[in-house]
PDB file of N, CA and C in Angstrom:
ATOM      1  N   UNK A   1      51.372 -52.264 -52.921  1.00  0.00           N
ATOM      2  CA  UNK A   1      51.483 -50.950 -53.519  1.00  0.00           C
ATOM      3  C   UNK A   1      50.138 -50.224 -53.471  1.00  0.00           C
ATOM      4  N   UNK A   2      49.198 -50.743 -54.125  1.00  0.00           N
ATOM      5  CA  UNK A   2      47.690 -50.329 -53.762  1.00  0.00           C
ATOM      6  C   UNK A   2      47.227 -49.658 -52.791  1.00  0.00           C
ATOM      7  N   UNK A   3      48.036 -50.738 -51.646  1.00  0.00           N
ATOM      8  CA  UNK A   3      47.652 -50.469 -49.754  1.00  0.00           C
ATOM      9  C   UNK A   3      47.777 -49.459 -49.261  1.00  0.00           C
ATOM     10  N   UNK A   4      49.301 -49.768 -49.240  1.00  0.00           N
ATOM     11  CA  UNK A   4      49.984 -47.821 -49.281  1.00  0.00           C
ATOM     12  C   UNK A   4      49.511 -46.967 -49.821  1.00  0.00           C
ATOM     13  N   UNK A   5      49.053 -46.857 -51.385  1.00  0.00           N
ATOM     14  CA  UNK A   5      48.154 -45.736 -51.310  1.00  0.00           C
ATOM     15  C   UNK A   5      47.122 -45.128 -50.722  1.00  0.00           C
ATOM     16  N   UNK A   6      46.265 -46.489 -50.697  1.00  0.00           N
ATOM     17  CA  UNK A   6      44.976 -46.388 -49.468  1.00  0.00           C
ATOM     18  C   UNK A   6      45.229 -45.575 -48.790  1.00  0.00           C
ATOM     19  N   UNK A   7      46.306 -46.658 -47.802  1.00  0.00           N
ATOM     20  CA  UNK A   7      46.583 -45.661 -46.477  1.00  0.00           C
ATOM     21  C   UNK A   7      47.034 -44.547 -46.816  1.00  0.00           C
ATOM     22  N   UNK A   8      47.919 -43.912 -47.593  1.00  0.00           N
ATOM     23  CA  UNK A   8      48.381 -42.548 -47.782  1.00  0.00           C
ATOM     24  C   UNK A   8      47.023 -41.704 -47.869  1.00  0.00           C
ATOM     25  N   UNK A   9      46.589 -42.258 -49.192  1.00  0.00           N
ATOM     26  CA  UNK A   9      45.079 -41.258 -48.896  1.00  0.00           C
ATOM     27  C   UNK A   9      44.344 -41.306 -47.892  1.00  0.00           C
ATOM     28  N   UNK A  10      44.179 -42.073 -47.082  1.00  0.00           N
ATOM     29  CA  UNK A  10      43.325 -41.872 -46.106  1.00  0.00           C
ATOM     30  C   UNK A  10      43.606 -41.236 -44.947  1.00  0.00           C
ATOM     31  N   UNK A  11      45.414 -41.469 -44.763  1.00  0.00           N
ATOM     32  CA  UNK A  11      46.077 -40.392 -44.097  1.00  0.00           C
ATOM     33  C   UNK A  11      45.612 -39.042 -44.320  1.00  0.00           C
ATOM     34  N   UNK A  12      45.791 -39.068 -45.404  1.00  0.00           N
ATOM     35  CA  UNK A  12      45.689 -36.971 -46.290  1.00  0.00           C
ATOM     36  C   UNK A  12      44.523 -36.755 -45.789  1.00  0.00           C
ATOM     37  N   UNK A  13      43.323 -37.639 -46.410  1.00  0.00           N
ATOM     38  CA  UNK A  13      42.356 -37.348 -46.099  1.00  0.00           C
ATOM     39  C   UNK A  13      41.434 -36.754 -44.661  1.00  0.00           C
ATOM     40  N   UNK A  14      42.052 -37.866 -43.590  1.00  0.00           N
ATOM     41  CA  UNK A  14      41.963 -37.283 -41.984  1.00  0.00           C
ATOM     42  C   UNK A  14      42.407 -36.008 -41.862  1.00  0.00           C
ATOM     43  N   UNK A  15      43.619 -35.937 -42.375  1.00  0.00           N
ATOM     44  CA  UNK A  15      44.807 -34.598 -42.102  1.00  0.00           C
ATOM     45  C   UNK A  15      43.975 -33.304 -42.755  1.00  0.00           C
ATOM     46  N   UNK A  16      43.343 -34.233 -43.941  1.00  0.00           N
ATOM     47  CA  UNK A  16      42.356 -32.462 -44.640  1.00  0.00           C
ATOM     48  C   UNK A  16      40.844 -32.493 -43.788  1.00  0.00           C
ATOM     49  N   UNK A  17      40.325 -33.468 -43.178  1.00  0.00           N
ATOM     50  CA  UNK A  17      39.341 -33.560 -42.239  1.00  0.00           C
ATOM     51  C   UNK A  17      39.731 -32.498 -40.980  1.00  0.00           C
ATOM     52  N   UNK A  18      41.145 -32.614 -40.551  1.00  0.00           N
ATOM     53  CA  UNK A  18      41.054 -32.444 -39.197  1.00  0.00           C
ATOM     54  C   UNK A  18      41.439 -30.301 -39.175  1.00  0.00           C
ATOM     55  N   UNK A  19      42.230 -30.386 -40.500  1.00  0.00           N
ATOM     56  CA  UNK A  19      42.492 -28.976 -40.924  1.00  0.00           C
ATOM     57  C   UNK A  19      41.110 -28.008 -40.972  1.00  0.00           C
ATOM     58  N   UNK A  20      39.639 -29.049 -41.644  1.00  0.00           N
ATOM     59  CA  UNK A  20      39.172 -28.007 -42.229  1.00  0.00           C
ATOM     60  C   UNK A  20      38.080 -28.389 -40.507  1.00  0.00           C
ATOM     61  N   UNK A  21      38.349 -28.673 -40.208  1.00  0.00           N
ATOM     62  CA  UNK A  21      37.516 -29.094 -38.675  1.00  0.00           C
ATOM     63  C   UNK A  21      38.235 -27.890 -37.766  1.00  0.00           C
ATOM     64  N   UNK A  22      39.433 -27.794 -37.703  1.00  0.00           N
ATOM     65  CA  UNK A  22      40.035 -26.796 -37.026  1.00  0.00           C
ATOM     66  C   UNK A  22      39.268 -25.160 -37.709  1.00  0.00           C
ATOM     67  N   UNK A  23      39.398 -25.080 -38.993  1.00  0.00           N
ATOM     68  CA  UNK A  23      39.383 -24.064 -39.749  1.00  0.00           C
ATOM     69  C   UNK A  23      37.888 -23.473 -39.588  1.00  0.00           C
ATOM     70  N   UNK A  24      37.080 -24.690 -39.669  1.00  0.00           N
ATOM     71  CA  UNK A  24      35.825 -24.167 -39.022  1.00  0.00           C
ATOM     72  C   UNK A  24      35.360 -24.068 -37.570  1.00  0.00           C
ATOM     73  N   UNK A  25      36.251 -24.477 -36.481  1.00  0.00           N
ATOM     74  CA  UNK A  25      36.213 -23.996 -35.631  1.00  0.00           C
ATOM     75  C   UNK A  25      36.417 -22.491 -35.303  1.00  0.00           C
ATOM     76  N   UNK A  26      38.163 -22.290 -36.051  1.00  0.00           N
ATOM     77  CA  UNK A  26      38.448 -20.701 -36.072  1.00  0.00           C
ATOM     78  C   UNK A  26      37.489 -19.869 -36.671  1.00  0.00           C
ATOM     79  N   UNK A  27      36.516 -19.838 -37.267  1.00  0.00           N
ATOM     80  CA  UNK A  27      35.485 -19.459 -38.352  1.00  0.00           C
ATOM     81  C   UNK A  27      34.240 -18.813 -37.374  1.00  0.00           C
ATOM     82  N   UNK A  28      33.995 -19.909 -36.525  1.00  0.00           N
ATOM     83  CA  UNK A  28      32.479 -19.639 -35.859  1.00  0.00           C
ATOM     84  C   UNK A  28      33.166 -19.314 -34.559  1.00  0.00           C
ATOM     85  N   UNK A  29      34.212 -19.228 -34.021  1.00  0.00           N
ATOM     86  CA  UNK A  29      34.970 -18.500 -32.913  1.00  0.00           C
ATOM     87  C   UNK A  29      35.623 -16.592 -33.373  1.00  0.00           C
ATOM     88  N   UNK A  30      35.762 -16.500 -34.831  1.00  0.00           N
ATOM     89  CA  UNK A  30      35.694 -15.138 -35.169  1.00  0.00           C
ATOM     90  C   UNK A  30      34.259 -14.400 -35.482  1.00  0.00           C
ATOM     91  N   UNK A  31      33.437 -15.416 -36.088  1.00  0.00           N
ATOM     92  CA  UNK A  31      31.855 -14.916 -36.381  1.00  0.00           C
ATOM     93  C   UNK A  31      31.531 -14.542 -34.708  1.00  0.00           C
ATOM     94  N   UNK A  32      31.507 -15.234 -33.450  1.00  0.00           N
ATOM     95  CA  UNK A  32      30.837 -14.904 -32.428  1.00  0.00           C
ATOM     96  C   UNK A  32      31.778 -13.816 -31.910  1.00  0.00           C
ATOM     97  N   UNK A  33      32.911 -13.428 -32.080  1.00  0.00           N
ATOM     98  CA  UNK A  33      33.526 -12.329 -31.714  1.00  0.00           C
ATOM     99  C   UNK A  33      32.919 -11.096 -32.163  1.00  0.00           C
ATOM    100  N   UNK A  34      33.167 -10.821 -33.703  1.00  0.00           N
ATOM    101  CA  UNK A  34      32.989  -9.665 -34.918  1.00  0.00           C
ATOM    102  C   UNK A  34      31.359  -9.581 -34.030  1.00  0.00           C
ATOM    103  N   UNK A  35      30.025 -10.522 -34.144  1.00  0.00           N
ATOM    104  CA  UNK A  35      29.001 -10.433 -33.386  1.00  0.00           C
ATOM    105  C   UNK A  35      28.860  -9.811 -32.419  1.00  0.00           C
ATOM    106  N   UNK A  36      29.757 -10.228 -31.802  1.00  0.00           N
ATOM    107  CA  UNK A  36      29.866  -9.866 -30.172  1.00  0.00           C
ATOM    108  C   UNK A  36      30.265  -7.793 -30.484  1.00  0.00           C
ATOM    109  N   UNK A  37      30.739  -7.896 -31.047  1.00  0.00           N
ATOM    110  CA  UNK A  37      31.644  -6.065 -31.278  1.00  0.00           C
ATOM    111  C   UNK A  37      30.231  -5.521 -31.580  1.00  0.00           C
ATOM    112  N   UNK A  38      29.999  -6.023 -32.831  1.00  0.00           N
ATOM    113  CA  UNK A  38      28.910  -5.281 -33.717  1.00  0.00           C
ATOM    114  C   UNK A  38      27.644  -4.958 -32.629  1.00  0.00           C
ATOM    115  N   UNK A  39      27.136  -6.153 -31.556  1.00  0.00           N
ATOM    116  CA  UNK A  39      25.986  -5.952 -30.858  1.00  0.00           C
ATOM    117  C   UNK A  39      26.536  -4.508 -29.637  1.00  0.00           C
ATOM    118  N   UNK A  40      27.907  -4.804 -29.561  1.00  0.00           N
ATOM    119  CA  UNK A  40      27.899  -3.291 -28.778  1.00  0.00           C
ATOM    120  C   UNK A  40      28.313  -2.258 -29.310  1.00  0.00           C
ATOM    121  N   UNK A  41      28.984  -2.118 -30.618  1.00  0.00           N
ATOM    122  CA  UNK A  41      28.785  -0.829 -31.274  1.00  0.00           C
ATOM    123  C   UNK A  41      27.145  -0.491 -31.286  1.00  0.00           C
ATOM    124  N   UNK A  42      26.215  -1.757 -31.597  1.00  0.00           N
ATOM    125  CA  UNK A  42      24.867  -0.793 -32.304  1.00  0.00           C
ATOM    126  C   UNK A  42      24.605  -0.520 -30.634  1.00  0.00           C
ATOM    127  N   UNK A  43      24.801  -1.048 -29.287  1.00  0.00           N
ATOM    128  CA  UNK A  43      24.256  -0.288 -28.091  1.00  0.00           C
ATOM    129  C   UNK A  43      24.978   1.119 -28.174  1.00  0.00           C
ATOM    130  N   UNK A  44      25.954   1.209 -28.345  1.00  0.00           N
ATOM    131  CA  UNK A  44      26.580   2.591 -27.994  1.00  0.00           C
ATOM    132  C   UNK A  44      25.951   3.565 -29.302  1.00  0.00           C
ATOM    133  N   UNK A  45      25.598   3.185 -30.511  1.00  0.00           N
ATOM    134  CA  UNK A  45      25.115   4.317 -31.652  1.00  0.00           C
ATOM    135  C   UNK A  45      23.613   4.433 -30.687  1.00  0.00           C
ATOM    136  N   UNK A  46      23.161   3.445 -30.288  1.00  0.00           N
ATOM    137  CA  UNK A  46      21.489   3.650 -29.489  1.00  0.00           C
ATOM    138  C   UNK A  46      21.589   4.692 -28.526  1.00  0.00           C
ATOM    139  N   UNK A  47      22.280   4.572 -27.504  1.00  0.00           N
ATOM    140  CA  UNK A  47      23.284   5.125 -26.374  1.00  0.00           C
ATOM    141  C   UNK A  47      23.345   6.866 -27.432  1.00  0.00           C
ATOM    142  N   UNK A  48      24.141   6.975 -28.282  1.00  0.00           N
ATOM    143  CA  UNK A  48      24.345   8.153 -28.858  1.00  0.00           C
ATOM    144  C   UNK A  48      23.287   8.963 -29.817  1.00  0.00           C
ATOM    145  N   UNK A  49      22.374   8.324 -29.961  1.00  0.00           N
ATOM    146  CA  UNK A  49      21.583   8.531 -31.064  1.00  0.00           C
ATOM    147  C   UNK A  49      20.271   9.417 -30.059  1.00  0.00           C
ATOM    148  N   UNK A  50      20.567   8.315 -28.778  1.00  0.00           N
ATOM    149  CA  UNK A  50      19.319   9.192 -27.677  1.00  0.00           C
ATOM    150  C   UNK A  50      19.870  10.196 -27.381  1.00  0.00           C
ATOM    151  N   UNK A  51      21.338  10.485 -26.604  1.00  0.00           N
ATOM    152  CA  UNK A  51      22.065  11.687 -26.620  1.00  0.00           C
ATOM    153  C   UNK A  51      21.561  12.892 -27.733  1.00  0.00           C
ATOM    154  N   UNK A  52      21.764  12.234 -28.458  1.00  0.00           N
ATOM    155  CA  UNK A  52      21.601  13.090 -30.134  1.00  0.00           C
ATOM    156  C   UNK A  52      20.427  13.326 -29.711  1.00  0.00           C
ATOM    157  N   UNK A  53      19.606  13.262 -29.884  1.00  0.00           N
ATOM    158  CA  UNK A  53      18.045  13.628 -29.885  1.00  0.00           C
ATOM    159  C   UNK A  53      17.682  14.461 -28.696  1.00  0.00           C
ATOM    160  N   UNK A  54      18.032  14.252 -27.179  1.00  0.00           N
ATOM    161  CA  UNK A  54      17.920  15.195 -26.398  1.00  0.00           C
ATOM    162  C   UNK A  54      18.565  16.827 -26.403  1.00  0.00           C
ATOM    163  N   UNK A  55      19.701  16.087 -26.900  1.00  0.00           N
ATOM    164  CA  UNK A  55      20.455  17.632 -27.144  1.00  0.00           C
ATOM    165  C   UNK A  55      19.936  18.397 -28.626  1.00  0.00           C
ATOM    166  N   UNK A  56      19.255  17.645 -29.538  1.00  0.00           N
ATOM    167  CA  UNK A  56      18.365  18.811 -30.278  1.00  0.00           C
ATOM    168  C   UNK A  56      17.048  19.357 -29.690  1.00  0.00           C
ATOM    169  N   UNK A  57      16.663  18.356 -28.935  1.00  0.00           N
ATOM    170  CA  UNK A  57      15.674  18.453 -28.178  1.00  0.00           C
ATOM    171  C   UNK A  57      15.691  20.273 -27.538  1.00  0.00           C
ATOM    172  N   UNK A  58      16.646  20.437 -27.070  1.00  0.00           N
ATOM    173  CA  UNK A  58      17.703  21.517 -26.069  1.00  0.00           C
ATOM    174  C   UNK A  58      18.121  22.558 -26.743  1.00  0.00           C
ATOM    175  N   UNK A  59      18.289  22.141 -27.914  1.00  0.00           N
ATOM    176  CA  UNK A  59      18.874  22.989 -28.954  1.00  0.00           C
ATOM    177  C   UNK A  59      17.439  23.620 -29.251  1.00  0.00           C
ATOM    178  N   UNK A  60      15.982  23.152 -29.958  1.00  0.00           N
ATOM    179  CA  UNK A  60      14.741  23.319 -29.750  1.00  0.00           C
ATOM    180  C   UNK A  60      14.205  24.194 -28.994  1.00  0.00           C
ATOM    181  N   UNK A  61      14.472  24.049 -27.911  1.00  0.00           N
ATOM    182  CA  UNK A  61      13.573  24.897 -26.920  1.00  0.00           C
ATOM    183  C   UNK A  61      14.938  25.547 -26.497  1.00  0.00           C
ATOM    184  N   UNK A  62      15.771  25.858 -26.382  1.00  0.00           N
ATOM    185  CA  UNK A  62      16.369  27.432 -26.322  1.00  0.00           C
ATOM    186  C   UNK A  62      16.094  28.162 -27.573  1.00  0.00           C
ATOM    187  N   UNK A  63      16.084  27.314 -28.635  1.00  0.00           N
ATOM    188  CA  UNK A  63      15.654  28.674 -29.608  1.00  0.00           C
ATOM    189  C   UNK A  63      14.318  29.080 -30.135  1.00  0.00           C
ATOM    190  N   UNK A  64      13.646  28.082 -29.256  1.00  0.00           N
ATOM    191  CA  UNK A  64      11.856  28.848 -28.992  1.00  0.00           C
ATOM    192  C   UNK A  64      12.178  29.887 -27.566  1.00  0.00           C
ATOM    193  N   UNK A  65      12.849  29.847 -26.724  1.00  0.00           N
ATOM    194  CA  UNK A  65      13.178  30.930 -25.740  1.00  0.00           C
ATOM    195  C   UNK A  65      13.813  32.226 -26.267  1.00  0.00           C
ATOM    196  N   UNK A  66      14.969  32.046 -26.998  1.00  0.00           N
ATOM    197  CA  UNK A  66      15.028  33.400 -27.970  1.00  0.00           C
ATOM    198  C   UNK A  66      14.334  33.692 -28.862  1.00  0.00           C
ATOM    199  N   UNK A  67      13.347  32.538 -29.594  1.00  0.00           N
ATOM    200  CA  UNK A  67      12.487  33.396 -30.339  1.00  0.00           C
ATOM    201  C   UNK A  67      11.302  34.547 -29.717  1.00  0.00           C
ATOM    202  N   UNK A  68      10.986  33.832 -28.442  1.00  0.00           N
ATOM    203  CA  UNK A  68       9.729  34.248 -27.476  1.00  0.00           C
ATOM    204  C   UNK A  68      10.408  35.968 -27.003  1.00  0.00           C
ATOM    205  N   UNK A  69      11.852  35.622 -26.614  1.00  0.00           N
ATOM    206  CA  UNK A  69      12.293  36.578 -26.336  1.00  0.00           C
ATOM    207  C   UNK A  69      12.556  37.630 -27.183  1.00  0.00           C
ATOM    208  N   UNK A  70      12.958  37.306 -28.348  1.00  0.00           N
ATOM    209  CA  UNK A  70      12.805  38.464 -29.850  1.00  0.00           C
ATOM    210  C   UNK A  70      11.692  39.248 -29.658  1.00  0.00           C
ATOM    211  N   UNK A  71      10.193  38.335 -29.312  1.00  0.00           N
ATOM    212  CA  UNK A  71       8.640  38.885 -29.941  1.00  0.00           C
ATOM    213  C   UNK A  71       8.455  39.774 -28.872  1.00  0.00           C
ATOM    214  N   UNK A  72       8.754  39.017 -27.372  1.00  0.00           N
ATOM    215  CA  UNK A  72       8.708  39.914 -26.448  1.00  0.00           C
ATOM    216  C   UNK A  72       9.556  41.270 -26.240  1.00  0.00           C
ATOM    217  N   UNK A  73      10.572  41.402 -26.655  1.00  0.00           N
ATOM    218  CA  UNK A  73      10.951  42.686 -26.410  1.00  0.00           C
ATOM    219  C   UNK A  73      10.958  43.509 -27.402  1.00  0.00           C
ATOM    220  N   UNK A  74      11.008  43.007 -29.049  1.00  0.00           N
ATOM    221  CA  UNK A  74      11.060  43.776 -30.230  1.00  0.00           C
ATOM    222  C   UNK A  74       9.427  44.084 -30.505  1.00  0.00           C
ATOM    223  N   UNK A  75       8.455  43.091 -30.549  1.00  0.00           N
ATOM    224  CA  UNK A  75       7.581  43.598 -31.063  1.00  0.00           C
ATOM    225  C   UNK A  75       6.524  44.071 -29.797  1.00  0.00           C
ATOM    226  N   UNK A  76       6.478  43.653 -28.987  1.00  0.00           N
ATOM    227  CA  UNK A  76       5.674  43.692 -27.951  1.00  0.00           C
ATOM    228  C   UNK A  76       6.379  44.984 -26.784  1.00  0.00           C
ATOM    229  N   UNK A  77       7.258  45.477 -26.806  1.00  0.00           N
ATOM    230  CA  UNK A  77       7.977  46.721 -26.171  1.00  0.00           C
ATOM    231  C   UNK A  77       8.309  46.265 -24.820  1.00  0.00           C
ATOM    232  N   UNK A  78       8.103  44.892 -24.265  1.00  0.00           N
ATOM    233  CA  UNK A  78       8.463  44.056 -23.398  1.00  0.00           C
ATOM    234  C   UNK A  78      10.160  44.458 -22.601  1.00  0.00           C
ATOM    235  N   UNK A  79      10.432  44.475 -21.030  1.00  0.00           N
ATOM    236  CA  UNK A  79      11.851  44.433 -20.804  1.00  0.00           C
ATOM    237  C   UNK A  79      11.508  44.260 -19.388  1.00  0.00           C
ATOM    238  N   UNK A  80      12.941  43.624 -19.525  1.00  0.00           N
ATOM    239  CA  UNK A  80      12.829  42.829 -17.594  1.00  0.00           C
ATOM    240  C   UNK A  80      12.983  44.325 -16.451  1.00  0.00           C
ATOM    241  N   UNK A  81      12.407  43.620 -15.520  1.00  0.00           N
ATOM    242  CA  UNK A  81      12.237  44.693 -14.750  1.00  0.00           C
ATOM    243  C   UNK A  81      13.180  45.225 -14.245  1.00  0.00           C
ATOM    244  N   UNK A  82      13.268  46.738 -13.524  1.00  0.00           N
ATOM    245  CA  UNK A  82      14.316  46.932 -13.041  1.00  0.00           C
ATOM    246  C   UNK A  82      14.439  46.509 -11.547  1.00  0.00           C
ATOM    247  N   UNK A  83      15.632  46.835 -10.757  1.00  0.00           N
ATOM    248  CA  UNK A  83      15.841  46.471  -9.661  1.00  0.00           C
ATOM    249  C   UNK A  83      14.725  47.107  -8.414  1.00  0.00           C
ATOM    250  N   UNK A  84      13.974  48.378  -8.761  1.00  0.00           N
ATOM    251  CA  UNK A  84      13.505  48.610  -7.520  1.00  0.00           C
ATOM    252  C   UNK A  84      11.732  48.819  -8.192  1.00  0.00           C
ATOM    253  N   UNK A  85      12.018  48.114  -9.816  1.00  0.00           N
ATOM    254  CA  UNK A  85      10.347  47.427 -10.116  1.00  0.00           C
ATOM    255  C   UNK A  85      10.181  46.584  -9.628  1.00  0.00           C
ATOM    256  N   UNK A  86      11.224  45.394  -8.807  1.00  0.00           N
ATOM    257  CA  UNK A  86      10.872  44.184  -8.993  1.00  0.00           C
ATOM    258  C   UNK A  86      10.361  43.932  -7.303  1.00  0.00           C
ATOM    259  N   UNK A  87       9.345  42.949  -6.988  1.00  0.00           N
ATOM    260  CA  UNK A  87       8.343  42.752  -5.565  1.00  0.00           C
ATOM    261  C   UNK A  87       8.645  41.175  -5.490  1.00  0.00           C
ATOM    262  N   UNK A  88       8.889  41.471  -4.123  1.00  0.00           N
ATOM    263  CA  UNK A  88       9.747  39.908  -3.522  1.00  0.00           C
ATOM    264  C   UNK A  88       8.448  39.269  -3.055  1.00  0.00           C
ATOM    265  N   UNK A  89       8.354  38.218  -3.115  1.00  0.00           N
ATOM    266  CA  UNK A  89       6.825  37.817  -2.047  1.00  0.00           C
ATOM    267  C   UNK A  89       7.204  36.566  -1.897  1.00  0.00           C
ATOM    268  N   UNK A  90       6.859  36.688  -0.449  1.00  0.00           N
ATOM    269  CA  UNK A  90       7.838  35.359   0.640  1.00  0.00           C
ATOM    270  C   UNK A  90       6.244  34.320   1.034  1.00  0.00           C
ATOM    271  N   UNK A  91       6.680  33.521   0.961  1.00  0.00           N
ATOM    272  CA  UNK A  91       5.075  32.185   0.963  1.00  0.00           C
ATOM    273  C   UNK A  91       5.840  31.771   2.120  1.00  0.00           C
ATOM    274  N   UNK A  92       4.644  31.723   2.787  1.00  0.00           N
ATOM    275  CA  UNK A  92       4.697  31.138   4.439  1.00  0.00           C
ATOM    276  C   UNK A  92       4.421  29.478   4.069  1.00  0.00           C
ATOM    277  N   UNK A  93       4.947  28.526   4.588  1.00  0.00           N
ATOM    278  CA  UNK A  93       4.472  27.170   4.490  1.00  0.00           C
ATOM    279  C   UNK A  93       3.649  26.979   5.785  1.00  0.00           C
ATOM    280  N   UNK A  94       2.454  26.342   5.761  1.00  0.00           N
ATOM    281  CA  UNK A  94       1.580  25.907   6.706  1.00  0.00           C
ATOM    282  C   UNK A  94       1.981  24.538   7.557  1.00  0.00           C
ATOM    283  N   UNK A  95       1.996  23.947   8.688  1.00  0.00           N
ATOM    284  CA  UNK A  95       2.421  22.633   8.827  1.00  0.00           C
ATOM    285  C   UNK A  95       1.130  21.971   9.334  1.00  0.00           C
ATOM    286  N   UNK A  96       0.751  20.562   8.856  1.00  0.00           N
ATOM    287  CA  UNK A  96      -0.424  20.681   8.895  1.00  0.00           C
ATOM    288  C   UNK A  96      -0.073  19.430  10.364  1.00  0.00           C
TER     289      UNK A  96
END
């Protein structure tokens, strides 16, 4: 009677060995997945974040071009030339 218990428990016992052996397998096979996502979401926010920054970059200097352009024509009496102000000048290239 004893024996049988033994063995019963030691049965269970393997059976809860081999469960939580599985269980931590599934464990560090979802950790290297979720890992795996997370390392290429943060490339693509890097990826977007440089995007982001060039295009204020852009955003920046067009509106130092309309500002330049405000000073130049409002305060400075500045305006593009007309068609028969404007002088073409053609550059000869030399070949050496």
């Amino acid at each position: 009677m004893i024996n049988i218990r033994k063995q019963l428990l030691f049965i269970g016992l393997v059976f809860g060995l081999m469960a939580s052996s599985i269980q931590l397998i599934v464990n560090i096979y979802d950790y290297r997945v979720t890992f795996s996502e997370i390392e290429k979401f943060n490339k693509k926010y890097e990826d977007l974040s440089f995007k982001s920054n060039l295009l204020l970059n852009e955003v920046e200097y067009f509106r130092n071009q309309l500002t330049i352009r405000e000073v130049a024509t409002g305060k400075l009496g500045m305006r593009s030339p007309k068609l028969k102000e404007q002088v073409v000048i053609h550059r000869q290239v030399s070949k050496k």
